[in-house]
Protein backbone atom coordinates (compact mmCIF):
# COMPACT_ATOMS: atom_id res chain seq x y z
CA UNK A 1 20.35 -0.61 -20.17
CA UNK A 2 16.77 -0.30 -19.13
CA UNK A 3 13.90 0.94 -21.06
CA UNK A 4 12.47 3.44 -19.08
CA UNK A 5 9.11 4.20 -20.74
CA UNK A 6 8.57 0.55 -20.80
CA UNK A 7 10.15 0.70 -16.90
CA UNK A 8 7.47 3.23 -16.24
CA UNK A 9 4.09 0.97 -17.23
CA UNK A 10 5.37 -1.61 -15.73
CA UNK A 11 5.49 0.16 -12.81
CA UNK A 12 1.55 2.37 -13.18
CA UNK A 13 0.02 -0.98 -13.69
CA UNK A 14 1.54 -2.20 -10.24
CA UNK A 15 0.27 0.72 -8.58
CA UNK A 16 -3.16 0.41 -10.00
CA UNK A 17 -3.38 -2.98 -8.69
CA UNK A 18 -2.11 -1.53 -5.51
CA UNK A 19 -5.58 0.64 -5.41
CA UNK A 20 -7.87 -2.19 -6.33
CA UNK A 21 -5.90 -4.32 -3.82
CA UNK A 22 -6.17 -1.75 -0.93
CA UNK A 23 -10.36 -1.00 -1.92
CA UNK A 24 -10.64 -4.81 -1.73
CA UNK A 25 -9.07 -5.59 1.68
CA UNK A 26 -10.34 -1.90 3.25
CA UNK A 27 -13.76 -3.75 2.43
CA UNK A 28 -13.43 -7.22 3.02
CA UNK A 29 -10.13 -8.17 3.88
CA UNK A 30 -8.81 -9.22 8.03
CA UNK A 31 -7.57 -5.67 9.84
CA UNK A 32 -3.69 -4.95 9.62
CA UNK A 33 -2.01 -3.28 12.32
CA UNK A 34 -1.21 0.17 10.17
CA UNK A 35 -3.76 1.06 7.10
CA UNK A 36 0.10 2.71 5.86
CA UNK A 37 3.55 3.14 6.96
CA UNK A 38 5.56 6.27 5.14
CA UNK A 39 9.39 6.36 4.63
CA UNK A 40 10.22 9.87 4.23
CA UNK A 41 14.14 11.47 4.15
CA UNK A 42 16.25 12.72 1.54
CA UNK A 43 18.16 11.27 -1.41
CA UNK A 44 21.14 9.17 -0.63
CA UNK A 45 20.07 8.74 3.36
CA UNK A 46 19.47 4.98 3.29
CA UNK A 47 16.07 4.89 0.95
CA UNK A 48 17.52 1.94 -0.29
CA UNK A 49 18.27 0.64 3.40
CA UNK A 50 14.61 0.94 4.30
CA UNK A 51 12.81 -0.57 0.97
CA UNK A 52 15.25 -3.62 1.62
CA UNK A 53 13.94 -3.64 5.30
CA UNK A 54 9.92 -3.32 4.63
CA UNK A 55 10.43 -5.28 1.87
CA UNK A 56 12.08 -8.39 3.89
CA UNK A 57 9.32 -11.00 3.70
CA UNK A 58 9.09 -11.41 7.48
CA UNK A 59 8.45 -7.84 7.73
CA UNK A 60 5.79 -8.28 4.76
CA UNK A 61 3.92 -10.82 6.92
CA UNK A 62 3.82 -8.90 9.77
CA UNK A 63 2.32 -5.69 8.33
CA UNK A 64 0.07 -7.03 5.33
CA UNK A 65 1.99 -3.98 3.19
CA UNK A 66 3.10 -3.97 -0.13
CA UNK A 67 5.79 -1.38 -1.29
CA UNK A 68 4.12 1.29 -3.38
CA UNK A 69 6.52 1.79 -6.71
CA UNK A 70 8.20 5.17 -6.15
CA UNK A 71 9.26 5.90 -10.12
CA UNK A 72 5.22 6.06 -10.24
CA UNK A 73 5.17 9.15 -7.76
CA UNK A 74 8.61 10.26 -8.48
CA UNK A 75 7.87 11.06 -12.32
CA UNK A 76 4.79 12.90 -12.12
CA UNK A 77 3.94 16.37 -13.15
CA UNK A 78 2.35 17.19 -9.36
CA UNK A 79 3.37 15.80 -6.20
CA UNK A 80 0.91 13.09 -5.21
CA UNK A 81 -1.10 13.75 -2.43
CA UNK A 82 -2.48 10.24 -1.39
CA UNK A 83 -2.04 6.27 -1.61
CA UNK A 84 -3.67 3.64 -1.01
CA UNK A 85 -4.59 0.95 1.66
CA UNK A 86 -1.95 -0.76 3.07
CA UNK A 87 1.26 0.06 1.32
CA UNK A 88 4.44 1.12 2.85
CA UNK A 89 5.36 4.34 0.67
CA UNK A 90 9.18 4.92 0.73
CA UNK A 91 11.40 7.65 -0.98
CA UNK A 92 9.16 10.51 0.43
CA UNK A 93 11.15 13.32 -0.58
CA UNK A 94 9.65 16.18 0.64
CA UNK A 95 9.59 18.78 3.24
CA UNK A 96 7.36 18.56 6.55
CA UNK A 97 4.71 21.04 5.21
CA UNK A 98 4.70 18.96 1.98
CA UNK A 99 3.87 15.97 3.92
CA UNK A 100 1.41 17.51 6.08
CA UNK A 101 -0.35 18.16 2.55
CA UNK A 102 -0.59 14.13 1.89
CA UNK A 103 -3.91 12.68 3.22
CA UNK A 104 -3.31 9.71 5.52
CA UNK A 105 -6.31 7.83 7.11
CA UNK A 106 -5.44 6.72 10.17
CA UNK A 107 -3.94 4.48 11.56
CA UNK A 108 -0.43 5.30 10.32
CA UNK A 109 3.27 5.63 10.96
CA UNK A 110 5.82 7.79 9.33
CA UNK A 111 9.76 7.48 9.49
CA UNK A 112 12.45 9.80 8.68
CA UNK A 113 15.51 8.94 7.94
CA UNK A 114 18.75 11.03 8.18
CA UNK A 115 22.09 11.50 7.38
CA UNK A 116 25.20 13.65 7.91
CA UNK A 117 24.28 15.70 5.07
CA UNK A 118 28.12 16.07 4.07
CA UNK A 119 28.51 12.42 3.51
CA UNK A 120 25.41 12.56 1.74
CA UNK A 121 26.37 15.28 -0.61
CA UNK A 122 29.62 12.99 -1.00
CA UNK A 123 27.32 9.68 -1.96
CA UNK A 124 24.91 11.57 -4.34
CA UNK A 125 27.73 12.81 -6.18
CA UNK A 126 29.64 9.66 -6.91
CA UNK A 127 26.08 7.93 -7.79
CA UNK A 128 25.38 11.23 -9.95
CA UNK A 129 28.70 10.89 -11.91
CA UNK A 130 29.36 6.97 -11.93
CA UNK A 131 26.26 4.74 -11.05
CA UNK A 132 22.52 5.34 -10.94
CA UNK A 133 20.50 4.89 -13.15
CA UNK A 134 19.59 7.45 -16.34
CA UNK A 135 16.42 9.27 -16.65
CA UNK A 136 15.21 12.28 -16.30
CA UNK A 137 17.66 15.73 -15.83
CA UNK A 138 20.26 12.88 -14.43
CA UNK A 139 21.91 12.45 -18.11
CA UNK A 140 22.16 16.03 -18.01
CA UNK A 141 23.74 16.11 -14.37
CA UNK A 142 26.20 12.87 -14.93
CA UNK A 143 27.44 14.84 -18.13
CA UNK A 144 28.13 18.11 -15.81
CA UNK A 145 30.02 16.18 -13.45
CA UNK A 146 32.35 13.98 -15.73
CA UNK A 147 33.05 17.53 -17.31
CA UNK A 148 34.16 19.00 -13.96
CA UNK A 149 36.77 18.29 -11.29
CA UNK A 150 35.90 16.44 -8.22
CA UNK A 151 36.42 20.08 -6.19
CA UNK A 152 34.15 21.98 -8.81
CA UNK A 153 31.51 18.62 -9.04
CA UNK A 154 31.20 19.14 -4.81
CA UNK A 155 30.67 22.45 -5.69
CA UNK A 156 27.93 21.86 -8.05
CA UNK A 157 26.10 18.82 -5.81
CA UNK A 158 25.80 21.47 -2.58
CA UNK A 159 23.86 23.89 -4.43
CA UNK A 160 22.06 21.21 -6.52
CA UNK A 161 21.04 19.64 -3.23
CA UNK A 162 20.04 22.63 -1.43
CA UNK A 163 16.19 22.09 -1.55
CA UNK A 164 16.65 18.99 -0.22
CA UNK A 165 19.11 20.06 2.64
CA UNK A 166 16.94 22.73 3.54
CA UNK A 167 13.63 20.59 3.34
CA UNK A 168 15.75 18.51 5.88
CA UNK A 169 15.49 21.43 8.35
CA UNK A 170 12.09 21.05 8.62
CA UNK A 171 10.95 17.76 9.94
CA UNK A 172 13.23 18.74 12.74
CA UNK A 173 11.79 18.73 16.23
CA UNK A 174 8.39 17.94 14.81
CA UNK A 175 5.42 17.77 16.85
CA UNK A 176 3.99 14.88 15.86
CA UNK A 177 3.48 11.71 17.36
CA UNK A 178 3.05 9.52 14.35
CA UNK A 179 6.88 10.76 13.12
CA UNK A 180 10.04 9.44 14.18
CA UNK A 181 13.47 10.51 12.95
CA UNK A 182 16.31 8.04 12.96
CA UNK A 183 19.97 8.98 12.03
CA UNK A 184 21.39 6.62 9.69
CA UNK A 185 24.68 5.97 11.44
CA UNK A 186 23.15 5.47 14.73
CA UNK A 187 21.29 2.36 12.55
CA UNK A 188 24.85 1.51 11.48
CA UNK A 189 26.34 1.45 14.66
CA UNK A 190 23.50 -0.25 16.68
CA UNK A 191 21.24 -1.56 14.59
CA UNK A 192 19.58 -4.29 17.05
CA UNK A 193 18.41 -0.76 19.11
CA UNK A 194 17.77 1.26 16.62
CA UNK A 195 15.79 -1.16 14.10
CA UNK A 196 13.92 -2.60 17.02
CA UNK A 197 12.80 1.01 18.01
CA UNK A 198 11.91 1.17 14.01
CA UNK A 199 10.01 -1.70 14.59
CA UNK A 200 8.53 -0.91 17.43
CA UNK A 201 7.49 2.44 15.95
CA UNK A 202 5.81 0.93 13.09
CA UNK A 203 3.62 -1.75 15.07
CA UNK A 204 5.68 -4.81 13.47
CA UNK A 205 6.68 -7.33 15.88
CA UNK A 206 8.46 -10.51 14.12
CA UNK A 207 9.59 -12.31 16.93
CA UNK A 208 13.13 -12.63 18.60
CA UNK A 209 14.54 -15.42 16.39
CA UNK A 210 13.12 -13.69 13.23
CA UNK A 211 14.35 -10.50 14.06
CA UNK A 212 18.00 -11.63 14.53
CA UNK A 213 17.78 -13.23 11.18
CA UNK A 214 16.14 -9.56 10.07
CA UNK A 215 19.27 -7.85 11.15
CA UNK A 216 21.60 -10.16 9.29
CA UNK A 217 19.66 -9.80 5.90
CA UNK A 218 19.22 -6.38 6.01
CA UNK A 219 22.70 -5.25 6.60
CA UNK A 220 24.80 -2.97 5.03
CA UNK A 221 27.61 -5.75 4.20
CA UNK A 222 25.23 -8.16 2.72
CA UNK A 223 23.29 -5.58 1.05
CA UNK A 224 26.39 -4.05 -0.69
CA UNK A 225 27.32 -7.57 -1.41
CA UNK A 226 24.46 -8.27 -2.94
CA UNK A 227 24.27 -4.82 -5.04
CA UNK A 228 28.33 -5.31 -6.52
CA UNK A 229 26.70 -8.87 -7.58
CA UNK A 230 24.01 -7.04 -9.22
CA UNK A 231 26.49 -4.25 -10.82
CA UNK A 232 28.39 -7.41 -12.63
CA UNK A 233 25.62 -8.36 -13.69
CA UNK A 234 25.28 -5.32 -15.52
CA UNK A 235 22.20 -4.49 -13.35
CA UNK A 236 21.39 -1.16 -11.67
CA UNK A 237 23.75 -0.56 -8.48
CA UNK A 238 23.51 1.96 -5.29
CA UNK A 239 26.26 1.12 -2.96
CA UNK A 240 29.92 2.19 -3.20
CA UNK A 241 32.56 0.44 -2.12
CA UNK A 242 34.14 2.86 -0.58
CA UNK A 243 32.63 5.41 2.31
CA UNK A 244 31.77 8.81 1.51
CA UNK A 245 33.14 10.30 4.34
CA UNK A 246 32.67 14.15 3.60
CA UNK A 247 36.50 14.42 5.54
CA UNK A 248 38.25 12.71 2.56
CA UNK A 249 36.71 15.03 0.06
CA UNK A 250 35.56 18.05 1.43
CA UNK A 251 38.03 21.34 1.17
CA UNK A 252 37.33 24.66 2.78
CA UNK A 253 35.51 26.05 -0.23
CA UNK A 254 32.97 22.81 0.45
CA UNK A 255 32.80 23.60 3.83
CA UNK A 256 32.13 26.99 3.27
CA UNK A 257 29.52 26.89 0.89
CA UNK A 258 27.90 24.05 2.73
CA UNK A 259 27.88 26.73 6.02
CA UNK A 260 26.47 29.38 3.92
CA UNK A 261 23.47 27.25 2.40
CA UNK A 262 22.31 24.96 5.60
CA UNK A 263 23.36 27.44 8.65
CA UNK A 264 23.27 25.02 11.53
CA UNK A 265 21.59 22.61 9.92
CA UNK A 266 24.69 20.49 10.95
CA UNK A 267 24.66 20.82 14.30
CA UNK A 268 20.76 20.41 14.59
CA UNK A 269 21.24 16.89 13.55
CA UNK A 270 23.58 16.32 16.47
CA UNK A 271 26.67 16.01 14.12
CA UNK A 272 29.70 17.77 14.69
């Protein structure tokens, strides 16, 4: 088990070296491409996915960014409402109008990344109930669910997660240049498009043979094989083994409620 006060200074001293590091190269240091690049979405939409990606060290030397810790930002009593110098921010959880609130010098590039928000409610509830890590209300939560059937827990995750399905709503049809929205399973299903239009989004340019090797690391089969290594290790784990495809669990209570709360919120994200 992890200590997370412990977890959590580890973490504020890596983002105050993150500001002294961004002063230093704003003043002094060669110019990089983007000053920032933003990862925004909701929970359980491929956050994970993304880190891994901007993370990958060919993707590092391209940009010049270091990931900004996200507990730091995640934890605090008021949302944060800037960064610094060349970071790439993920797990931006917010609406649109929240991120229009964040001051970003320029230049920049913000993603956002998607989901069929059925399947997501499906992921966050397994997570919830079986997997991520404790802190915060999510003792409280993982305690609900075990106490609950799988039909009520569903239940309980679609109303839990209606800020974030309606925040969803609207970064939808945006518009702003420096945002592009990308559906997870259209990175799933053609990843050598869709990551190079990521890529391509962001100003990174590894080269062809780098890129290839890119794709290969940053899949989801050797991601989730490296995560179940992690989990028997004891370590903290984020993939399932199995899909959560909203069909297999979903009855028409869930699909009900899920109408009733998100309106065509479905449909606007070109699933049917």
């Amino acid at each position: 088990m992890q200590y997370e006060p412990l977890r959590r200074q580890v973490r504020l001293g890596g983002a105050l070296l993150l500001e002294l590091r961004g002063a230093a190269t704003e003043r002094f240091g060669r110019p990089r491409p983007l000053r920032n690049i933003y990862g925004a979405g909701v929970p359980k939409a491929g956050s994970q996915w993304a880190k891994a990606l901007f993370d990958h060290d060919l993707v590092v030397a391209a940009t010049g960014l270091a990931t900004y810790p996200t507990l730091v930002f995640h934890t605090g009593q008021r949302p944060r409402t800037r960064f610094p110098a060349y970071c790439f921010v993920p797990d931006l959880f917010v609406s649109y109008p929240e991120y229009c609130a964040i001051d970003k010098p320029a230049p920049y590039r913000t993603f956002y990344l998607v989901r069929d928000p059925r399947d997501m409610v499906v992921s966050w509830y397994f997570s919830m109930r079986d997997s991520h890590r404790v802190f915060g209300p999510i003792a409280d939560v993982r305690q609900r669910l075990l106490s609950s059937s799988l039909h009520e827990g569903l239940l309980f995750g679609i109303e839990y997660l209606g800020p974030q399905l309606a925040a969803m709503k609207t970064w939808l049809g945006v518009p702003d240049p420096e945002v592009a929205l990308f559906r997870l399973e259209d990175i799933r299903d053609d990843p050598e498009r869709e990551v190079g239009r990521l890529l391509t989004h962001c100003n990174v340019d590894v080269g062809e043979d780098a890129f290839a090797a890119l794709l290969r690391d940053t899949s989801r089969a050797e991601l989730q094989k490296r995560d179940l290594e992690r989990r028997a290790a004891g370590e903290e784990s984020h993939y399932r083994r199995e899909p959560s495809e909203h069909a297999k669990y979903f009855e028409p209570a869930h699909d009900k409620m899920f109408r009733d709360l998100t309106g065509d919120l479905v449909e606007r994200l070109g699933y049917d």
